[in-house]
C-alpha atoms as a PDB file:
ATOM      1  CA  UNK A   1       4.970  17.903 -10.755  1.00  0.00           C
ATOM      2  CA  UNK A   2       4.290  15.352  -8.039  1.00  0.00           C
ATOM      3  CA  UNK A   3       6.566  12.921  -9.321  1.00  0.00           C
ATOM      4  CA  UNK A   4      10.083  14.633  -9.117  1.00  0.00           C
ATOM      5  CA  UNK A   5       9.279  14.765  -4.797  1.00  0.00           C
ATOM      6  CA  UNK A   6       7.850  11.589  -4.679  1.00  0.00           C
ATOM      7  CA  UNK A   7      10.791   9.719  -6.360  1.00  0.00           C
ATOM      8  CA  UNK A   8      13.413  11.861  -4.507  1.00  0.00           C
ATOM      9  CA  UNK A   9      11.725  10.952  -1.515  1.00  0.00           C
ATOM     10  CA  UNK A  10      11.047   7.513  -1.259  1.00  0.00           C
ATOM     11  CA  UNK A  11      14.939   6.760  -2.900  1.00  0.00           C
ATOM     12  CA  UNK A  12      15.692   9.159   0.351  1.00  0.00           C
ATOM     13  CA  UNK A  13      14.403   6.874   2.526  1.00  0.00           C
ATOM     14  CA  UNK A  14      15.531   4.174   1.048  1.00  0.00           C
ATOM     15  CA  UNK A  15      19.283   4.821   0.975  1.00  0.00           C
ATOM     16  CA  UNK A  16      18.854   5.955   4.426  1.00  0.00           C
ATOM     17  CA  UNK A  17      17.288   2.983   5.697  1.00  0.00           C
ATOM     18  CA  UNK A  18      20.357   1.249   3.559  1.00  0.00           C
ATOM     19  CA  UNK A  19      23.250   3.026   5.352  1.00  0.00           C
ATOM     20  CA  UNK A  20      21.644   2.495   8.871  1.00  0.00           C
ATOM     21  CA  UNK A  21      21.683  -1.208   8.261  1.00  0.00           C
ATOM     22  CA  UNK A  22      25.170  -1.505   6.553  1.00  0.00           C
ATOM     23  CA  UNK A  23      26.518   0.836   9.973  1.00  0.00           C
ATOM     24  CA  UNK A  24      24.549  -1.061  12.154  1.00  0.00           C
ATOM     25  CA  UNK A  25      26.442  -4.580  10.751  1.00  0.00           C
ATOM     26  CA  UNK A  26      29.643  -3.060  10.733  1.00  0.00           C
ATOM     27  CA  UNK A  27      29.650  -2.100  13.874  1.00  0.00           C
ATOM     28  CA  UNK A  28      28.612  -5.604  15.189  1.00  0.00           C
ATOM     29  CA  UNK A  29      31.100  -7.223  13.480  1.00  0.00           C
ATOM     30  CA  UNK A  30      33.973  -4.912  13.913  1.00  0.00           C
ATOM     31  CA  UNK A  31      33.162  -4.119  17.654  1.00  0.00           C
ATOM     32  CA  UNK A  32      33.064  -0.481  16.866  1.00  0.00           C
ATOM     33  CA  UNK A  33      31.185   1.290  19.639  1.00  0.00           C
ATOM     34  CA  UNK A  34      28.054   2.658  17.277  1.00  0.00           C
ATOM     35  CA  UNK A  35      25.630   3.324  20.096  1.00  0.00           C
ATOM     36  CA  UNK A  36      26.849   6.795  21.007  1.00  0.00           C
ATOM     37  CA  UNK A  37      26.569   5.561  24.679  1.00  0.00           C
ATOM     38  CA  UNK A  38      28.942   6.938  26.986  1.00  0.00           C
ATOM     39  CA  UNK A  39      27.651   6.200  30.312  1.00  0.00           C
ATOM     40  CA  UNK A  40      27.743   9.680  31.572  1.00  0.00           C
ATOM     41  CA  UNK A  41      25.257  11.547  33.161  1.00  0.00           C
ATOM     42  CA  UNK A  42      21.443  12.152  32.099  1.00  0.00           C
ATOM     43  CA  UNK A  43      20.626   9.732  29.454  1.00  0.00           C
ATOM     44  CA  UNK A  44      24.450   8.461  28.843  1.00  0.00           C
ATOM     45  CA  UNK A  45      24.296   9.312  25.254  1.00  0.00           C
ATOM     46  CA  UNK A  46      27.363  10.856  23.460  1.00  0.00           C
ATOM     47  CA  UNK A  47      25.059  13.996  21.616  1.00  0.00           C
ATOM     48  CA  UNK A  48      27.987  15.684  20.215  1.00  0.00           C
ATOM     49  CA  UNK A  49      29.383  12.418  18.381  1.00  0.00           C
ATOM     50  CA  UNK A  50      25.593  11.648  17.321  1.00  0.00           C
ATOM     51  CA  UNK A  51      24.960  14.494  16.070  1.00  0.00           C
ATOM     52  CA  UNK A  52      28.318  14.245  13.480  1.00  0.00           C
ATOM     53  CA  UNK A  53      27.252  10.597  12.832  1.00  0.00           C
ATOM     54  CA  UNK A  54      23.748  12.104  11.979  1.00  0.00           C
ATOM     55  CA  UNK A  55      25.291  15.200   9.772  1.00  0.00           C
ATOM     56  CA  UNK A  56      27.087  12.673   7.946  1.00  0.00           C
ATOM     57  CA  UNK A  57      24.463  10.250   7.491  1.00  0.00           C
ATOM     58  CA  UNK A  58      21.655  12.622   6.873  1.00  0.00           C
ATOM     59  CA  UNK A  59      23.554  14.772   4.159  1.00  0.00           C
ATOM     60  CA  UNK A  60      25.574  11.401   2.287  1.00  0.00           C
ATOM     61  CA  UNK A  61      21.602   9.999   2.343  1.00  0.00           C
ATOM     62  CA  UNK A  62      20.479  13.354   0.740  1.00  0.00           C
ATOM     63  CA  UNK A  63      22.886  13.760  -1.545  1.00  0.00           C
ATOM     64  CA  UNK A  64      23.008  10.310  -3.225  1.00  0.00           C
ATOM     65  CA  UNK A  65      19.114  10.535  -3.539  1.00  0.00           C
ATOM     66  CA  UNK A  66      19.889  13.343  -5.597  1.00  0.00           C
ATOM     67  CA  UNK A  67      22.568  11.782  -7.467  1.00  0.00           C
ATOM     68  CA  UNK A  68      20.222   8.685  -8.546  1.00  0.00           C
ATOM     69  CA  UNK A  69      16.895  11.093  -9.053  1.00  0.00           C
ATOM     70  CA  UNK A  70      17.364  11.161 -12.755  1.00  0.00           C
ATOM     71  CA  UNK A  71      18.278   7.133 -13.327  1.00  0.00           C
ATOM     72  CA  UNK A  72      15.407   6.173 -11.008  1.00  0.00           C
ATOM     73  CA  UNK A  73      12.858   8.695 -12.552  1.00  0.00           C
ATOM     74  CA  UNK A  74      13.578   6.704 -16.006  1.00  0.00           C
ATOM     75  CA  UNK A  75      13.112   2.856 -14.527  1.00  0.00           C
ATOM     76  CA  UNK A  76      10.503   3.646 -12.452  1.00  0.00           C
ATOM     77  CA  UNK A  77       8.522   5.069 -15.273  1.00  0.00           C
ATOM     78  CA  UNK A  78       9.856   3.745 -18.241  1.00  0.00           C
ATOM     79  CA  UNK A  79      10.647   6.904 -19.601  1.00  0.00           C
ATOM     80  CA  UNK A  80      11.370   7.149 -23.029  1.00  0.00           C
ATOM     81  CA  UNK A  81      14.266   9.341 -23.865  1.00  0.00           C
ATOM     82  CA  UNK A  82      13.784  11.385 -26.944  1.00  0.00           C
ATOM     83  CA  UNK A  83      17.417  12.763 -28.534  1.00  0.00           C
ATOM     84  CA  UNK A  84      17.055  15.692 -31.243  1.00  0.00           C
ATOM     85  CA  UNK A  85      18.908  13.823 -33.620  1.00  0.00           C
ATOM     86  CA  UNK A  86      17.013  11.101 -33.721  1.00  0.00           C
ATOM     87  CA  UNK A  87      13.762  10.422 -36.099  1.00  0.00           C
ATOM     88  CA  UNK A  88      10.865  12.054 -34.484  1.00  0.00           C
ATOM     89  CA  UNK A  89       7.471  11.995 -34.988  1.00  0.00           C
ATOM     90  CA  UNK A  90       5.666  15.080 -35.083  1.00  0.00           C
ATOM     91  CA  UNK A  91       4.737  14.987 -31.113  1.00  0.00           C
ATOM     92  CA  UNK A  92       7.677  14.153 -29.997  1.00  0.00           C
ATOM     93  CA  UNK A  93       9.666  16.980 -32.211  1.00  0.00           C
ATOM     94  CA  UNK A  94       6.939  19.323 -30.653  1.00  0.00           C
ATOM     95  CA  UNK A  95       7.765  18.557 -26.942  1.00  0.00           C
ATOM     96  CA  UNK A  96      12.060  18.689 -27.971  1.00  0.00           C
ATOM     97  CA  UNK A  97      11.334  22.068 -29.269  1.00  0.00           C
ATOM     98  CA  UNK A  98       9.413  23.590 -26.570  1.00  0.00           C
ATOM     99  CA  UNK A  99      11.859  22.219 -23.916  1.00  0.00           C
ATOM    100  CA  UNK A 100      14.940  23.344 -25.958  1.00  0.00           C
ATOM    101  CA  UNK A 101      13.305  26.804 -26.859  1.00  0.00           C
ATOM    102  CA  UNK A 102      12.190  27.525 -23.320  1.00  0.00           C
ATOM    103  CA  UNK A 103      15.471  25.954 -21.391  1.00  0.00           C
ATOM    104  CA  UNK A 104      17.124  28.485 -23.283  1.00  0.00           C
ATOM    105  CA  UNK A 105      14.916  31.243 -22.696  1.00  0.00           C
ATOM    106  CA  UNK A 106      15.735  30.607 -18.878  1.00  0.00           C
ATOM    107  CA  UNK A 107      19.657  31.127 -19.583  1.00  0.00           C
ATOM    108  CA  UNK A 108      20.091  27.224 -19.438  1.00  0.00           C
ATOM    109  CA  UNK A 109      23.658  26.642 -21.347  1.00  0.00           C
ATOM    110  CA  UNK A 110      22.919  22.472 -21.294  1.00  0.00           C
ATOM    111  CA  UNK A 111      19.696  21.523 -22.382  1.00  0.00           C
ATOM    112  CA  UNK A 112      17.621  19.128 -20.208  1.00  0.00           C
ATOM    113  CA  UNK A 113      17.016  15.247 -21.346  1.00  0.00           C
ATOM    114  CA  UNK A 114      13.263  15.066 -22.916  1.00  0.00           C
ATOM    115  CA  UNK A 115      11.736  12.215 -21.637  1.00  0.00           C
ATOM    116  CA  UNK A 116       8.123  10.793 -23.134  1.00  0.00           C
ATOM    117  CA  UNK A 117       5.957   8.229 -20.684  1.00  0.00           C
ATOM    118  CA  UNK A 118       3.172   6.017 -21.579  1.00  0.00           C
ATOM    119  CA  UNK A 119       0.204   6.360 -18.966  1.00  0.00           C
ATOM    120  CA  UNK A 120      -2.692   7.656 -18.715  1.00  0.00           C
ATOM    121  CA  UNK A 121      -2.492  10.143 -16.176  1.00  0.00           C
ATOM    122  CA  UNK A 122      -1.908  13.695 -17.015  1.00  0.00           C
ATOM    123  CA  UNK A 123       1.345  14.853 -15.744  1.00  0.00           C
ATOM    124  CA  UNK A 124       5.085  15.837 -16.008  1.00  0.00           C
ATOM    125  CA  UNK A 125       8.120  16.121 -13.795  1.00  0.00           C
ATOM    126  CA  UNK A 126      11.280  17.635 -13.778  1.00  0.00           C
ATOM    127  CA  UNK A 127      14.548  16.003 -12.312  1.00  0.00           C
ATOM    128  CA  UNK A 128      18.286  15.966 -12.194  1.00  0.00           C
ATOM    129  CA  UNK A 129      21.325  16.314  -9.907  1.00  0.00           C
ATOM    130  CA  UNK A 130      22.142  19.492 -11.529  1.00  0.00           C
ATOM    131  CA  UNK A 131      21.056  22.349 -14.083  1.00  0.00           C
ATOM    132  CA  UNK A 132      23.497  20.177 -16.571  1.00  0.00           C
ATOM    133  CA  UNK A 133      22.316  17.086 -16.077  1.00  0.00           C
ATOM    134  CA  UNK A 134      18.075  17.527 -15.756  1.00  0.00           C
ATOM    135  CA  UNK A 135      15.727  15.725 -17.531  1.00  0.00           C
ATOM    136  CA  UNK A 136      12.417  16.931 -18.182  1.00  0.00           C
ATOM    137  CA  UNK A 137       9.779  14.214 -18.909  1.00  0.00           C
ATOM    138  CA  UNK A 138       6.132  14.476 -19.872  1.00  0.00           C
ATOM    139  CA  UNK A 139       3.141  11.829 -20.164  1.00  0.00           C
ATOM    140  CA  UNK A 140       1.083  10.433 -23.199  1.00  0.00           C
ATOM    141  CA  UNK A 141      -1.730  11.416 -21.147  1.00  0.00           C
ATOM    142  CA  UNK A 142      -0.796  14.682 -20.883  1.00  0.00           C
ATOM    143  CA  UNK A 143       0.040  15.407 -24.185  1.00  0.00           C
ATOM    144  CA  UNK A 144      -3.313  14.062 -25.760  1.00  0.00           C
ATOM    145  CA  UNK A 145      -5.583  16.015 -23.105  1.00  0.00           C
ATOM    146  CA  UNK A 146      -3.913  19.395 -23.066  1.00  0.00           C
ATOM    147  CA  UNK A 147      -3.804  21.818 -26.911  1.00  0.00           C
ATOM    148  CA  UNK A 148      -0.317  23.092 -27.300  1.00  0.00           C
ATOM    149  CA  UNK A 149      -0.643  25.782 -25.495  1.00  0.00           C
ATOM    150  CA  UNK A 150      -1.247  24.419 -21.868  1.00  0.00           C
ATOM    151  CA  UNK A 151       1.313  21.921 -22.802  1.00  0.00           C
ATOM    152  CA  UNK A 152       3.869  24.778 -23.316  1.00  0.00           C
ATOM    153  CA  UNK A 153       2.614  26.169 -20.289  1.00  0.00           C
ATOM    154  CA  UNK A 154       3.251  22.683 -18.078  1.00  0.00           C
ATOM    155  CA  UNK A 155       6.384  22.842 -19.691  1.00  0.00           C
ATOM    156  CA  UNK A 156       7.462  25.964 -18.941  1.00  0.00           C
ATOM    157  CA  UNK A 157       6.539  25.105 -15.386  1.00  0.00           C
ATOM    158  CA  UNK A 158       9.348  22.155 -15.189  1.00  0.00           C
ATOM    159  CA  UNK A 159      11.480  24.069 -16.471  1.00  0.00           C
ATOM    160  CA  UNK A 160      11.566  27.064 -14.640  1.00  0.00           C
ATOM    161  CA  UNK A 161      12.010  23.801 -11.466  1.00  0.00           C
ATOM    162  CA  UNK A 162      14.993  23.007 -13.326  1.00  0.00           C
ATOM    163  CA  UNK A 163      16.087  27.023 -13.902  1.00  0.00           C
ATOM    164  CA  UNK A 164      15.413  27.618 -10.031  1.00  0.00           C
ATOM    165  CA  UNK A 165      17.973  24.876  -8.955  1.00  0.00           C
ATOM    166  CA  UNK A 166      14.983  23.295  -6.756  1.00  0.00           C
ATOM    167  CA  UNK A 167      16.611  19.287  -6.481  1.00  0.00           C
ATOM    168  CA  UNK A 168      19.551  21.255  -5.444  1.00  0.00           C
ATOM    169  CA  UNK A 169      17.800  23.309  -2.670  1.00  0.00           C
ATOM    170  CA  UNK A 170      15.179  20.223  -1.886  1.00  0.00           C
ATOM    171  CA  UNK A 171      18.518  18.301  -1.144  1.00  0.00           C
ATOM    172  CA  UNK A 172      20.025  20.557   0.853  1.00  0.00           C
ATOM    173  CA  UNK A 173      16.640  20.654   2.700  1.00  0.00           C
ATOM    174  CA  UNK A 174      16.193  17.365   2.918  1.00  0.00           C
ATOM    175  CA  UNK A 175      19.905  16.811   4.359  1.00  0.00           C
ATOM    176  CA  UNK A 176      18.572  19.185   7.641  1.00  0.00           C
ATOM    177  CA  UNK A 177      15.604  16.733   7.960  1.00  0.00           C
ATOM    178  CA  UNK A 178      17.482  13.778   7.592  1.00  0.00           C
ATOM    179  CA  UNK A 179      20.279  14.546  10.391  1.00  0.00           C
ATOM    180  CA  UNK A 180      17.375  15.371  12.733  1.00  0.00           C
ATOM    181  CA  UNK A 181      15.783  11.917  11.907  1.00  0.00           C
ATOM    182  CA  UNK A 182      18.651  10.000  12.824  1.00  0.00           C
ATOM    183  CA  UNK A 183      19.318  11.764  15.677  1.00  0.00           C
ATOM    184  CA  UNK A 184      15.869  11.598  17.245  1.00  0.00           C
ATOM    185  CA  UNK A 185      15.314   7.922  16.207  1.00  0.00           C
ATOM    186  CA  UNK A 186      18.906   6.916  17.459  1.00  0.00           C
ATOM    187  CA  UNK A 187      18.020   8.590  20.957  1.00  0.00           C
ATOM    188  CA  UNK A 188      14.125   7.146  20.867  1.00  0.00           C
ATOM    189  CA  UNK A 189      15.764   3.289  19.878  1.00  0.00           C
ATOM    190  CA  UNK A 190      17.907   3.486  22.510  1.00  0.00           C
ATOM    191  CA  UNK A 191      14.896   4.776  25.262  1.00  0.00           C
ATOM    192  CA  UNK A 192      13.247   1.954  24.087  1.00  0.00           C
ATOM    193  CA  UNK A 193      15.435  -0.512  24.089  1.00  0.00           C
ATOM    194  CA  UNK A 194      16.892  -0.311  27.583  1.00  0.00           C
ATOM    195  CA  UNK A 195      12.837  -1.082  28.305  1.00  0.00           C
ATOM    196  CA  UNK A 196      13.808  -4.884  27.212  1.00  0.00           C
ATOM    197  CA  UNK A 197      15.795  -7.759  28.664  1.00  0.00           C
ATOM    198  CA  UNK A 198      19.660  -7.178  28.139  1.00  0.00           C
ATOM    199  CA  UNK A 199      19.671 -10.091  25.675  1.00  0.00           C
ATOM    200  CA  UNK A 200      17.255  -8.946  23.616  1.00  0.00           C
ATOM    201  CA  UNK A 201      18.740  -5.262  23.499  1.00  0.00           C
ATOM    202  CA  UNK A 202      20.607  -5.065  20.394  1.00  0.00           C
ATOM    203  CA  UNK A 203      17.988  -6.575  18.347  1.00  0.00           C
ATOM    204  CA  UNK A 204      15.148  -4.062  19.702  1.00  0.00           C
ATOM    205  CA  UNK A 205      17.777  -1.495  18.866  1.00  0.00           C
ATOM    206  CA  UNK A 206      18.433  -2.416  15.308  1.00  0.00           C
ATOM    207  CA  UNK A 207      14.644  -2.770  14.761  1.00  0.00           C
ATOM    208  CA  UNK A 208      13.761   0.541  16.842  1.00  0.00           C
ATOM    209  CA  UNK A 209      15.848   2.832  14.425  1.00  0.00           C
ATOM    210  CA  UNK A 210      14.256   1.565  11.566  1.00  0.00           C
ATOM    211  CA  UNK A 211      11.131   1.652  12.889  1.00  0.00           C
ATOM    212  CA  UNK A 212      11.691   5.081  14.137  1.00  0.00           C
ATOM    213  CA  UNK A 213      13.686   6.715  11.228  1.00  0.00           C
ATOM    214  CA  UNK A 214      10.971   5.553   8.620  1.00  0.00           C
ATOM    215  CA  UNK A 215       8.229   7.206  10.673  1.00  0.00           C
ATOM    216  CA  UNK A 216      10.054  10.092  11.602  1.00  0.00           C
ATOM    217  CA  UNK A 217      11.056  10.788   7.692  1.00  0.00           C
ATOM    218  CA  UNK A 218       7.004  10.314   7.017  1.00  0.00           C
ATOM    219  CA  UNK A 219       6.882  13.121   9.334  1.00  0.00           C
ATOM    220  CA  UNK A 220      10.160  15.158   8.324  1.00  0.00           C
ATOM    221  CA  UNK A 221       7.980  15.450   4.871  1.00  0.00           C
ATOM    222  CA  UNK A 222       6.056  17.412   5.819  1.00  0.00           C
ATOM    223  CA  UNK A 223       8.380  20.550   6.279  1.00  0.00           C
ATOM    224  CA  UNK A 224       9.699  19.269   2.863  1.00  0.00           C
ATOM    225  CA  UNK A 225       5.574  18.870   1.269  1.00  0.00           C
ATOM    226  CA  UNK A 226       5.396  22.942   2.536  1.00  0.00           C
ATOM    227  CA  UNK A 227       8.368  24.174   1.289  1.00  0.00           C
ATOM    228  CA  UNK A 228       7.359  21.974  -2.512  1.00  0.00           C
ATOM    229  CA  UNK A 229       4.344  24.376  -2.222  1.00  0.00           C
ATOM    230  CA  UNK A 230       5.814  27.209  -1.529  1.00  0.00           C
ATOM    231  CA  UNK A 231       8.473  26.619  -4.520  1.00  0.00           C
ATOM    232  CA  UNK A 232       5.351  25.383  -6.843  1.00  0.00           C
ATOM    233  CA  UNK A 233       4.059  29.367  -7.016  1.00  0.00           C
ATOM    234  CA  UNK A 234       7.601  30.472  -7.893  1.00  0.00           C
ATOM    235  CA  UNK A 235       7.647  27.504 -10.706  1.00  0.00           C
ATOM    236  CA  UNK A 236       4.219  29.308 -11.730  1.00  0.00           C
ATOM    237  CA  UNK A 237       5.770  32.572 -12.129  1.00  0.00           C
ATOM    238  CA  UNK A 238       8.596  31.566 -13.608  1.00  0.00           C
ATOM    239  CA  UNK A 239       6.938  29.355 -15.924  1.00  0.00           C
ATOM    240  CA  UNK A 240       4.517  32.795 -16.917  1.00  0.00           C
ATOM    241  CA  UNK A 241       7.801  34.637 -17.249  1.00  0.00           C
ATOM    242  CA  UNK A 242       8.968  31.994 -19.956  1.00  0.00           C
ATOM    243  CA  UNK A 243       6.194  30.955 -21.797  1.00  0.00           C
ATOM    244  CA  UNK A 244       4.032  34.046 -21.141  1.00  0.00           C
ATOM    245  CA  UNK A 245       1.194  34.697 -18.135  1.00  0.00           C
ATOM    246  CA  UNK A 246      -2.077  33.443 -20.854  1.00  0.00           C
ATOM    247  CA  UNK A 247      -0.073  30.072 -21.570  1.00  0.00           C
ATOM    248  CA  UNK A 248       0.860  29.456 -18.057  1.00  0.00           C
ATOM    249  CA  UNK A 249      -2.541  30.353 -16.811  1.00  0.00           C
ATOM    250  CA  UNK A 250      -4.361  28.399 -19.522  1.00  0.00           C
ATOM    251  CA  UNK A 251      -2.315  25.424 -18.217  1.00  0.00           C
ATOM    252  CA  UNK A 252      -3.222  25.518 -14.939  1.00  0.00           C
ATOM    253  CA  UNK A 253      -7.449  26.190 -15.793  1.00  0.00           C
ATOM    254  CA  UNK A 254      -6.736  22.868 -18.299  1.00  0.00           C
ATOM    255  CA  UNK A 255      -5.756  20.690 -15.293  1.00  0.00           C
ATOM    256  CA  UNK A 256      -8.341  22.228 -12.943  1.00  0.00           C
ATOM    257  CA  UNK A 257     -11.131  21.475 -15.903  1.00  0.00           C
ATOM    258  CA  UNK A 258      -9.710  18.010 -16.083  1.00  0.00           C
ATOM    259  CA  UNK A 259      -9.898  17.140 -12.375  1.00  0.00           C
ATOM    260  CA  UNK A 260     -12.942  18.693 -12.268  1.00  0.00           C
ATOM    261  CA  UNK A 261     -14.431  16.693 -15.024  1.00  0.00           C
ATOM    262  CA  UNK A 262     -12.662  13.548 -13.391  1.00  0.00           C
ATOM    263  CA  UNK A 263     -14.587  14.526 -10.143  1.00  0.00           C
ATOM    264  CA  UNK A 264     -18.165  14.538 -12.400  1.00  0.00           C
ATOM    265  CA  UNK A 265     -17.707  11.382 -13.959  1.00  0.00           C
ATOM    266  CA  UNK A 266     -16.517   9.775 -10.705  1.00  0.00           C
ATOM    267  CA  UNK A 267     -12.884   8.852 -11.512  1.00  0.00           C
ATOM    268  CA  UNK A 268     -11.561  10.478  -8.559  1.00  0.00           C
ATOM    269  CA  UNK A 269      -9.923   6.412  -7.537  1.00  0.00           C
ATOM    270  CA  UNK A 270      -8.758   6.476 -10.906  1.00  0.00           C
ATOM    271  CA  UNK A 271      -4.249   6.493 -10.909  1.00  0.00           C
ATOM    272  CA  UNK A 272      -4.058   8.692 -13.378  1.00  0.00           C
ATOM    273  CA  UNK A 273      -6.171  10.844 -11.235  1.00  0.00           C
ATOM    274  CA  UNK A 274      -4.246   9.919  -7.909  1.00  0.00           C
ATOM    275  CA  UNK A 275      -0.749  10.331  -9.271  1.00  0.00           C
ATOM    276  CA  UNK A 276      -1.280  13.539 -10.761  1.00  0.00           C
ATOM    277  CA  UNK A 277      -0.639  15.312  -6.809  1.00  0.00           C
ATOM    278  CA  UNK A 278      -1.463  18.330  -8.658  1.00  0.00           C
ATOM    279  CA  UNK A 279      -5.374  18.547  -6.769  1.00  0.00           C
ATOM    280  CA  UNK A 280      -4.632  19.678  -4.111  1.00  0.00           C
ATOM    281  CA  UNK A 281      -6.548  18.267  -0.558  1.00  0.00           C
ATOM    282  CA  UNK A 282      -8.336  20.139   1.716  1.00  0.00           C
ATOM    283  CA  UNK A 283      -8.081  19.808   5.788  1.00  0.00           C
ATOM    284  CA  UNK A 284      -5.174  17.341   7.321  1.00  0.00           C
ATOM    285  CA  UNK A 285      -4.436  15.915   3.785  1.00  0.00           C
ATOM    286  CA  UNK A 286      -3.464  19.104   2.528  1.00  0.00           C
ATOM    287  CA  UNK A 287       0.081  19.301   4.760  1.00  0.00           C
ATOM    288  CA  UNK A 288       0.806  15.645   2.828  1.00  0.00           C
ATOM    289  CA  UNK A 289       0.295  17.784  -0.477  1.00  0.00           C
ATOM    290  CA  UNK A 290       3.503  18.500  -2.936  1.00  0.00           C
ATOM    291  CA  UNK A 291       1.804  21.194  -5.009  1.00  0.00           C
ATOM    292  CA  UNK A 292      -1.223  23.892  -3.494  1.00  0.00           C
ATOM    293  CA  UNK A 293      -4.426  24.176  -4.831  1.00  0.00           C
ATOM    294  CA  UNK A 294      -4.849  24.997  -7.697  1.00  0.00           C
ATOM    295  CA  UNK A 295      -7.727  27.602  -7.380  1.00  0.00           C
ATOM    296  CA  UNK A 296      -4.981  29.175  -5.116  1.00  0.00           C
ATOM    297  CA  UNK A 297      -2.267  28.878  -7.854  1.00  0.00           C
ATOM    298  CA  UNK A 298      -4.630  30.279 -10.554  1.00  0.00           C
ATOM    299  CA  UNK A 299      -5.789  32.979  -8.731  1.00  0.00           C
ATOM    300  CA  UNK A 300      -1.877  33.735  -7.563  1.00  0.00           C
ATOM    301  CA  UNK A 301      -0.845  33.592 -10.965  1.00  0.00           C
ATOM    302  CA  UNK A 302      -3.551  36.596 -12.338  1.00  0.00           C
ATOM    303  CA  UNK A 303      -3.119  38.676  -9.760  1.00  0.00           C
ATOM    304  CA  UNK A 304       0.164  39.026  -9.956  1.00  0.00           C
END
């Protein structure tokens, strides 16, 4: 759900944020011209040789995000890592067979990773540089709230994510958003800092990207938040198409009855409420959203 964006995400802007400081150092100390200033007309800023820099930067940021997605899914939430030849317990056999039976159902050749979490909240996430190397991960919480049949159903969901090739199409997404982020905040830094004394221009600089490329990848997620909702209602079907339309349904009515009964007994500041990002917001919040609503992907889902 949530979880797979969010971690792909924020390691996005973190290894962006990384390169642009290890560039911005080498260039200091080398002597490397890495202002793309050229002192020609209009602004005096080299766009073609920006725009490169920012192609490269933008797509190596994207790309290594996706790379690490499936180490930094595991330490971030502990996940436990269940292997089919190990000795299971009867829940954790039941989620290995429902992955394995359904990843093959979607024509997967290399079976996903099965991850277990402890926490509270009621969720699961699918992740992975590749079809071959995915790992599909579910929560405690999840798995005592939901009967086996909306868990099949969740299930199904992730992996019809993994079937798709969605990390592989977020990245390539992402990579677009990124090269435009580095371009604008490059040219915005270097607006702003000619507004300074000449002494104090490289270190406005260095701190105007930063500033500039973390707020402009807050707002570069929101093309990537839409197109997670758009790719959520394929995930539905697909998930329907796998573990049948009545299991995938029933999945999605379970976590609408459990947000709704969250909502009753006031628990709506609760985490395991808050992480879920399955809700869905009304209004302004909603663009900031990963997955629809889910009265709009339960009523998608019938009437198909």
């Amino acid at each position: 759900m949530g979880k797979r964006l969010l971690f792909f995400i924020l390691t996005n802007i973190l290894v962006m944020t990384t390169i642009v400081i290890v560039w911005s150092i080498i260039t200091t100390f080398t002597g490397i011209n890495g202002s793309f200033e050229n002192g020609g007309p209009g602004l005096g800023i080299d766009y073609m040789g920006l725009m490169v820099f920012s192609l490269l930067v933008g797509f190596t940021g994207s790309f290594i995000s996706l790379a690490m997605s499936r180490w930094m899914a595991k330490k971030m939430m502990n996940v436990k890592v269940v292997k089919p030849e190990g000795q299971l317990n009867a829940q954790e056999r039941s989620v290995v067979e429902k992955v394995h039976r359904l990843s093959r159902a979607a024509g997967l050749t290399h079976m996903p990773e099965v991850g277990i979490y402890q926490s509270s909240e009621v969720n699961a996430f699918a992740t992975g540089p590749s079809k071959k190397r995915s790992l599909v991960a579910v929560s405690s919480g999840l798995l005592t709230v939901m009967d086996d049949d909306a868990v099949e159903g969740v299930i199904a969901h992730e992996i019809a994510h993994v079937a798709n090739g969605d990390m592989v199409t977020m990245t390539l997404l992402q990579g677009v958003v990124n090269t435009f982020v580095v371009f604008f905040s490059r040219i915005a830094a270097i607006l702003v800092s000619r507004l300074v004394r000449s002494e104090m221009e490289m270190i406005v600089r260095f701190v105007a990207i930063i500033i500039f490329q973390i707020l402009f990848s807050i707002l570069g997620s929101l093309v990537v938040m839409a197109y997670s909702r758009h790719r959520e209602y394929h995930a539905d079907r697909g998930g329907a198409d796998l573990a049948g339309r009545d299991k995938m349904a029933h999945a999605l009515r379970s976590l609408k009855n459990y947000v709704d009964r969250a909502k009753v007994n006031d628990r709506t500041d609760d985490s395991a409420i808050q992480t879920m990002k399955i809700n869905g917001k009304g209004g302004v919040m909603q663009l900031f959203s990963s997955h629809p609503d889910l009265n709009e992907r339960i009523a998608r889902l019938e009437n198909r």
